[in-house]
C-alpha atoms as a PDB file:
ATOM      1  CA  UNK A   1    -100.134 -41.329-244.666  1.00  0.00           C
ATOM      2  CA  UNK A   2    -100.592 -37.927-243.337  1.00  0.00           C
ATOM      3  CA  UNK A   3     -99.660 -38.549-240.146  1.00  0.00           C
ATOM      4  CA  UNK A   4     -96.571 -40.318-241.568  1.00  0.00           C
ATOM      5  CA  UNK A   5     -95.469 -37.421-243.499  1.00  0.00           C
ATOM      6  CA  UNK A   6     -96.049 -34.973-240.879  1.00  0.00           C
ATOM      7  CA  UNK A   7     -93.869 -37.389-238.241  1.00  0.00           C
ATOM      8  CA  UNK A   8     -91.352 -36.962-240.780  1.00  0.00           C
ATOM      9  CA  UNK A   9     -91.580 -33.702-241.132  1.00  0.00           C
ATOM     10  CA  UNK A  10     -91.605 -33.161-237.369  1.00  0.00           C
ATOM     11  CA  UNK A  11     -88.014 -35.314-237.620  1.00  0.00           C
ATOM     12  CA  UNK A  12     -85.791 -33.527-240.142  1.00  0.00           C
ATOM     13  CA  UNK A  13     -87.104 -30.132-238.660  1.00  0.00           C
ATOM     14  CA  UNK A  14     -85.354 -31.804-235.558  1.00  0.00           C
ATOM     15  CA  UNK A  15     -82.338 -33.164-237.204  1.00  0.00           C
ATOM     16  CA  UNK A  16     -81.482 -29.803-238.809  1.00  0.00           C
ATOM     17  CA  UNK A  17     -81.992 -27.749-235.646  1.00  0.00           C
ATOM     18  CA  UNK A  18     -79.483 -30.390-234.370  1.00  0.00           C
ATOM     19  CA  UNK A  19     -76.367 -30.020-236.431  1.00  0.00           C
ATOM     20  CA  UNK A  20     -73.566 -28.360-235.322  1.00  0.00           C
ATOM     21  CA  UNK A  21     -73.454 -24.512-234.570  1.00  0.00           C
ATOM     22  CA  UNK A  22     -71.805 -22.684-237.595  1.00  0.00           C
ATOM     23  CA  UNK A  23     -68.371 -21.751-236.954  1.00  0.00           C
ATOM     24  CA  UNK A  24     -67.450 -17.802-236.982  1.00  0.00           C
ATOM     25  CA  UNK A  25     -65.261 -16.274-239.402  1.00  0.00           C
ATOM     26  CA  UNK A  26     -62.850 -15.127-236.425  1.00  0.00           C
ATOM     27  CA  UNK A  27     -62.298 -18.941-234.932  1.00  0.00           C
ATOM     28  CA  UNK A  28     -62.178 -19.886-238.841  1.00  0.00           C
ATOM     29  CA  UNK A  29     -59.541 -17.726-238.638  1.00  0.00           C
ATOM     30  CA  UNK A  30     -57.505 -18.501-235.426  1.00  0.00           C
ATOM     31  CA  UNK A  31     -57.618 -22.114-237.014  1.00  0.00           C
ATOM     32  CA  UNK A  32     -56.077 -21.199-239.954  1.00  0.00           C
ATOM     33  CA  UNK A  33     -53.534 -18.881-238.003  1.00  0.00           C
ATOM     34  CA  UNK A  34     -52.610 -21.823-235.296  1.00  0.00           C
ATOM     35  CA  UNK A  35     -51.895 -23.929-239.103  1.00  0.00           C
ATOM     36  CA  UNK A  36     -49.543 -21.395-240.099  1.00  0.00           C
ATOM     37  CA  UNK A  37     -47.907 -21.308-236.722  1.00  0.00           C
ATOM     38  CA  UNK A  38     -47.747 -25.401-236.365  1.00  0.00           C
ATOM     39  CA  UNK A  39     -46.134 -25.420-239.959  1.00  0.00           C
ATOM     40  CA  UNK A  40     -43.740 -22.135-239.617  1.00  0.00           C
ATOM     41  CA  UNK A  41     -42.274 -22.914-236.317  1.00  0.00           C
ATOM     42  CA  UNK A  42     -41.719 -26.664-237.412  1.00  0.00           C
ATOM     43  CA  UNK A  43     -39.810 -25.510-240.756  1.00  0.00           C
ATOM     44  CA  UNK A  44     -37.712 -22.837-238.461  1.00  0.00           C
ATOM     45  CA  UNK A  45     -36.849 -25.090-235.737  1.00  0.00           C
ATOM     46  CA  UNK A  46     -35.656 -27.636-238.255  1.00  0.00           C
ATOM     47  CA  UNK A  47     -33.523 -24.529-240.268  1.00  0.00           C
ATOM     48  CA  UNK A  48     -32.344 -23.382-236.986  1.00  0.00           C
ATOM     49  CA  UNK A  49     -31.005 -27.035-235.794  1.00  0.00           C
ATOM     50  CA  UNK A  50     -29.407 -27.287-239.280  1.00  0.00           C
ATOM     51  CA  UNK A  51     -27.529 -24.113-239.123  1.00  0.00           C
ATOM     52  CA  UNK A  52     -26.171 -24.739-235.634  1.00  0.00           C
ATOM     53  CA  UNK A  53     -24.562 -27.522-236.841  1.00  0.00           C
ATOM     54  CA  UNK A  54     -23.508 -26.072-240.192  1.00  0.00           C
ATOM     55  CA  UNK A  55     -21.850 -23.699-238.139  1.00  0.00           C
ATOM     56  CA  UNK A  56     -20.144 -26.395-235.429  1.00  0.00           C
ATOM     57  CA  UNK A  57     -18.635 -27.888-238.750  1.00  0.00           C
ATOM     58  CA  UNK A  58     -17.746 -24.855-240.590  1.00  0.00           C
ATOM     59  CA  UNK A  59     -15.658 -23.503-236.981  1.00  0.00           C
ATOM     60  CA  UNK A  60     -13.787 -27.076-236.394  1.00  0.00           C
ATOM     61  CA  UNK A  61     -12.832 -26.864-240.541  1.00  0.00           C
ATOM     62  CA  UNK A  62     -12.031 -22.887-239.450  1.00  0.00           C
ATOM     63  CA  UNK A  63      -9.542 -24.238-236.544  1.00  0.00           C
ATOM     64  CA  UNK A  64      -8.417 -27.007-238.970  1.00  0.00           C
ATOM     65  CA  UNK A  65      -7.012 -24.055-241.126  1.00  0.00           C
ATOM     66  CA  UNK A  66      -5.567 -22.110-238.111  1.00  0.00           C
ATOM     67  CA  UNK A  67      -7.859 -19.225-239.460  1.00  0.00           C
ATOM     68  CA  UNK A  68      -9.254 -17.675-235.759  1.00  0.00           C
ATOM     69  CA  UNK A  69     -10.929 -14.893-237.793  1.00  0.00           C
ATOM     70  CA  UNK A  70     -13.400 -17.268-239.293  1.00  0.00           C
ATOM     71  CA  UNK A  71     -13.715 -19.345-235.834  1.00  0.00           C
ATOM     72  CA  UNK A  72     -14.282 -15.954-234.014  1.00  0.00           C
ATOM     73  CA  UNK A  73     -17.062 -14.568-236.407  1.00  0.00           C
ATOM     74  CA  UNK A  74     -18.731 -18.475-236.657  1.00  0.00           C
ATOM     75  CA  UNK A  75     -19.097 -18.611-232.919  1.00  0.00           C
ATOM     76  CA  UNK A  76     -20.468 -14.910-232.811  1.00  0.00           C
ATOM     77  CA  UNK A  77     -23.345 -16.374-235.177  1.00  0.00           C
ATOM     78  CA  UNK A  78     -23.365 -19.618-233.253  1.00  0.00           C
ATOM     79  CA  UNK A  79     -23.861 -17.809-230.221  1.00  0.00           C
ATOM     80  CA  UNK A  80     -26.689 -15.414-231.757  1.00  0.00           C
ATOM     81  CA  UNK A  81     -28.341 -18.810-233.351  1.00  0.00           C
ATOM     82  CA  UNK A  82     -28.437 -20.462-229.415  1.00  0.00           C
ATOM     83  CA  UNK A  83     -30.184 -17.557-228.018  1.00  0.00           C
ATOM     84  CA  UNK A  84     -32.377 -17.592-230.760  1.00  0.00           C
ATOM     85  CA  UNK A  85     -32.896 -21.701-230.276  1.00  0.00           C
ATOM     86  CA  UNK A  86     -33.811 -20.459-226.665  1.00  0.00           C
ATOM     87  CA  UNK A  87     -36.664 -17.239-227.403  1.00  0.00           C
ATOM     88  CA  UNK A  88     -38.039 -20.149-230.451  1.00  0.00           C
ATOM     89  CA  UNK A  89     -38.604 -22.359-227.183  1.00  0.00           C
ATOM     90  CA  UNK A  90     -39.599 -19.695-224.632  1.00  0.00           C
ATOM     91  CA  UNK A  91     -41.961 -18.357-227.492  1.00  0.00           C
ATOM     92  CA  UNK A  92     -43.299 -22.562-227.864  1.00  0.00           C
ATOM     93  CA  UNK A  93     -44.025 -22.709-224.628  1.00  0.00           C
ATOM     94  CA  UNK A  94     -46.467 -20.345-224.886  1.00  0.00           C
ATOM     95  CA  UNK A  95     -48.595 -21.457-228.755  1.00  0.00           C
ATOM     96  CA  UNK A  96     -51.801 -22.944-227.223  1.00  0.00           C
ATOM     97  CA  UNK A  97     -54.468 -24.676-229.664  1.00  0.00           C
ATOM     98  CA  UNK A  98     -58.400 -24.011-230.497  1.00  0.00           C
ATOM     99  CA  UNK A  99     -60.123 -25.181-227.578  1.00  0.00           C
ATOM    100  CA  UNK A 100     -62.073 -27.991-228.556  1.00  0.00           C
ATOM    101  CA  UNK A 101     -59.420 -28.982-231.536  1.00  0.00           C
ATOM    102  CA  UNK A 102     -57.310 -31.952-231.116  1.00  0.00           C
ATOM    103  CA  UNK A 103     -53.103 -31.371-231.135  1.00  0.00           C
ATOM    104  CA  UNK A 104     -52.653 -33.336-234.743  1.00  0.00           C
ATOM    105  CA  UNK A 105     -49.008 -31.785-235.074  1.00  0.00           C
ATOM    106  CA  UNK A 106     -45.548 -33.905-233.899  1.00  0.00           C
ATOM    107  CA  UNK A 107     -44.371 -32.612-230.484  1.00  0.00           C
ATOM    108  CA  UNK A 108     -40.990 -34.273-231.082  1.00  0.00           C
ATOM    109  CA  UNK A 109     -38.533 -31.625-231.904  1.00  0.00           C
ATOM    110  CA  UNK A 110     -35.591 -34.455-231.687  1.00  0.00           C
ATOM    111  CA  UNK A 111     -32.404 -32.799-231.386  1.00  0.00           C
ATOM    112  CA  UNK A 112     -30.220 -35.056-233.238  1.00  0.00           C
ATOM    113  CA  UNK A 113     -26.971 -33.778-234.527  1.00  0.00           C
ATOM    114  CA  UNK A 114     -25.072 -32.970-231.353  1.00  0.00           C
ATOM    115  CA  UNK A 115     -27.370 -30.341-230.112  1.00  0.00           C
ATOM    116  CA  UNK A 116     -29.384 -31.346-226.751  1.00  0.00           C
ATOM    117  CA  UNK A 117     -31.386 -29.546-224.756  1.00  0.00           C
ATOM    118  CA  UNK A 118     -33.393 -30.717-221.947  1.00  0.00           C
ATOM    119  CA  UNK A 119     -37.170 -30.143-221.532  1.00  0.00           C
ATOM    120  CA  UNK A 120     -39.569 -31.293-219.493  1.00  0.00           C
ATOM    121  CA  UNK A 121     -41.788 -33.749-221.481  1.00  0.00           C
ATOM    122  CA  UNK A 122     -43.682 -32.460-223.996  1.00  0.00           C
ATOM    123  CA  UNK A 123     -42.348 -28.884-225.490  1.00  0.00           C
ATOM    124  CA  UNK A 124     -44.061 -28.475-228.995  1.00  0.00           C
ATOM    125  CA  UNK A 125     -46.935 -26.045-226.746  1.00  0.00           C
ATOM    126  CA  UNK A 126     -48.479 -26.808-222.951  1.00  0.00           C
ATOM    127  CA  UNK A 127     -52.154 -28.673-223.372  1.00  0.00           C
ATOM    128  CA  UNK A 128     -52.968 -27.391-220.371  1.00  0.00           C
ATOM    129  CA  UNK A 129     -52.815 -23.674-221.296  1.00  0.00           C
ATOM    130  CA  UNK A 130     -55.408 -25.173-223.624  1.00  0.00           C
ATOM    131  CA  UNK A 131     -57.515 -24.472-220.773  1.00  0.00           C
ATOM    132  CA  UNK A 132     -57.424 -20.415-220.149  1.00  0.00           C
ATOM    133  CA  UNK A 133     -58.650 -20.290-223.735  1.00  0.00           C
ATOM    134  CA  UNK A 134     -62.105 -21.963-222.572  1.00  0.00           C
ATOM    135  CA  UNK A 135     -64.431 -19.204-222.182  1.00  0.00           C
ATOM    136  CA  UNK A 136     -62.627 -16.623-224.427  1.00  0.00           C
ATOM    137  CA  UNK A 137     -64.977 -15.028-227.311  1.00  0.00           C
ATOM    138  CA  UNK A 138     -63.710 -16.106-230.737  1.00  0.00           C
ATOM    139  CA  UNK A 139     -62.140 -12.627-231.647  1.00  0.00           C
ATOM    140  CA  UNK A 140     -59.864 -13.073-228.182  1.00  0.00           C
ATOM    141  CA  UNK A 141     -58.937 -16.648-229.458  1.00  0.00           C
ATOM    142  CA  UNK A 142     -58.109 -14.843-233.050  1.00  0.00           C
ATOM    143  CA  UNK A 143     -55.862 -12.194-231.293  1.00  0.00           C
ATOM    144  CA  UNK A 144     -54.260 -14.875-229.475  1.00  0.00           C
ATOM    145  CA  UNK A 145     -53.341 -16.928-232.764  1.00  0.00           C
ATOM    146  CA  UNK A 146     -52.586 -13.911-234.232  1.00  0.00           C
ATOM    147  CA  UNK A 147     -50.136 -12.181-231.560  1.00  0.00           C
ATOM    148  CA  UNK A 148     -48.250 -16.093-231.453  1.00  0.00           C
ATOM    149  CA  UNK A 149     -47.937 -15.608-235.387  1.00  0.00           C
ATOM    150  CA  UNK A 150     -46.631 -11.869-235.567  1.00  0.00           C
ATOM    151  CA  UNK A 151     -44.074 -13.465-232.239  1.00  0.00           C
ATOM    152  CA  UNK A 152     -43.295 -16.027-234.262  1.00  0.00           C
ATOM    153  CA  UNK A 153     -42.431 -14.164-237.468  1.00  0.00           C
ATOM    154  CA  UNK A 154     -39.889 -11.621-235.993  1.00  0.00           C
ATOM    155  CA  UNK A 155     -37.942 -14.948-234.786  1.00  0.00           C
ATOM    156  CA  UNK A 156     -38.015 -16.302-238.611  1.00  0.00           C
ATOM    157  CA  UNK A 157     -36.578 -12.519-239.881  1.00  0.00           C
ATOM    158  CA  UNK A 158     -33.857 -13.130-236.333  1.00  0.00           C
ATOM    159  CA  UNK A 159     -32.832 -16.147-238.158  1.00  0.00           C
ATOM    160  CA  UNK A 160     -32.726 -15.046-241.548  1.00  0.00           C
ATOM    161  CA  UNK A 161     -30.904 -11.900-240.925  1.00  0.00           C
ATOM    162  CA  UNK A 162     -27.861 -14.081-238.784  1.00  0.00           C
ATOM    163  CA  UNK A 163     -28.527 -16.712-242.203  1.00  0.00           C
ATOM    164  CA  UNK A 164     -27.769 -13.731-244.267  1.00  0.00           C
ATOM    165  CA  UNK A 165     -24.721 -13.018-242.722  1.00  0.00           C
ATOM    166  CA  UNK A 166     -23.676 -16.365-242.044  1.00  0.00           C
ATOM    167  CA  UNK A 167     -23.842 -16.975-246.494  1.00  0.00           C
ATOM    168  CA  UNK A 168     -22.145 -13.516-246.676  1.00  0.00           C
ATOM    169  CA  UNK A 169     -18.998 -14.644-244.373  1.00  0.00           C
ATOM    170  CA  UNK A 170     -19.282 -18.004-246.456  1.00  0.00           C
ATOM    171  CA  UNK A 171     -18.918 -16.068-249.633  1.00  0.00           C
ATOM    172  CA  UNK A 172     -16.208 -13.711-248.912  1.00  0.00           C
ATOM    173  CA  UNK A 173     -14.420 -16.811-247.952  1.00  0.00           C
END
């Protein structure tokens, strides 16, 4: 019986040393960053998309009306939200996940609504940057999330700053 408990013993000592190592704070961290970045960029893609074609609608009701003012400062803001479409992709291209963490987000950023663009395959972030990330301490992963984050932030006040003034020419309508 001795033998049996000291077998045992000898067994849970050995599933414990076993289990998985514990996780640092800083790629705790660049987890919950990469979340934040997987649900911000998804919401501002979607509001950018929506406001292009807000704006393709509000200029052909502006040329409707014969009012070229209005059709002259809607394309200025449709212009500024296309190049901002563009840095949200160039900035995409570049998000790379945890190593070790599988993609669970949607890479389909359909562009339905009359407003194509054409990638090459997959665009929501390139798996195989995945890769350089191998290697990297946890803190450098961190930064990484981190610097994508702060990128993507100054795109969402880009877009609310030409939303601002897109509702302020709406109003003074």
């Amino acid at each position: 019986m001795k033998r049996f408990i000291g077998i045992a013993a000898v067994f849970c000592c050995m599933a414990i040393g076993c289990g998985e190592p514990v996780e640092s704070e800083s790629l705790k961290e660049a987890r919950e960053l990469h979340g934040q970045l997987t649900l911000i960029s998804g919401e501002l893609h979607e509001a950018i998309q929506a406001s292009l074609v807000h704006i393709e609608e509000e200029i052909e009701a502006s040329i409707s009306n014969e009012d070229s003012t209005s059709v002259n400062q809607l394309a200025r803001l449709g212009s500024e939200l296309g190049e901002l479409d563009v840095r949200f992709h160039d900035w995409e291209s570049t998000v790379v996940g945890i190593p070790g963490d599988a993609c669970d987000h949607d890479h389909d950023h359909a562009h339905e609504s009359g407003h194509e663009h054409v990638h090459d395959g997959d665009h929501a972030h390139n798996h195989a940057n995945e890769l350089s990330l191998d290697g990297m301490s946890d803190e450098e992963i961190r930064e990484i999330q981190a610097a994508l984050l702060a990128e993507l932030q100054m795109l969402q006040v880009a877009y609310d700053d030409v939303r601002t003034e897109l509702n302020t020419d709406e109003a003074t309508e």
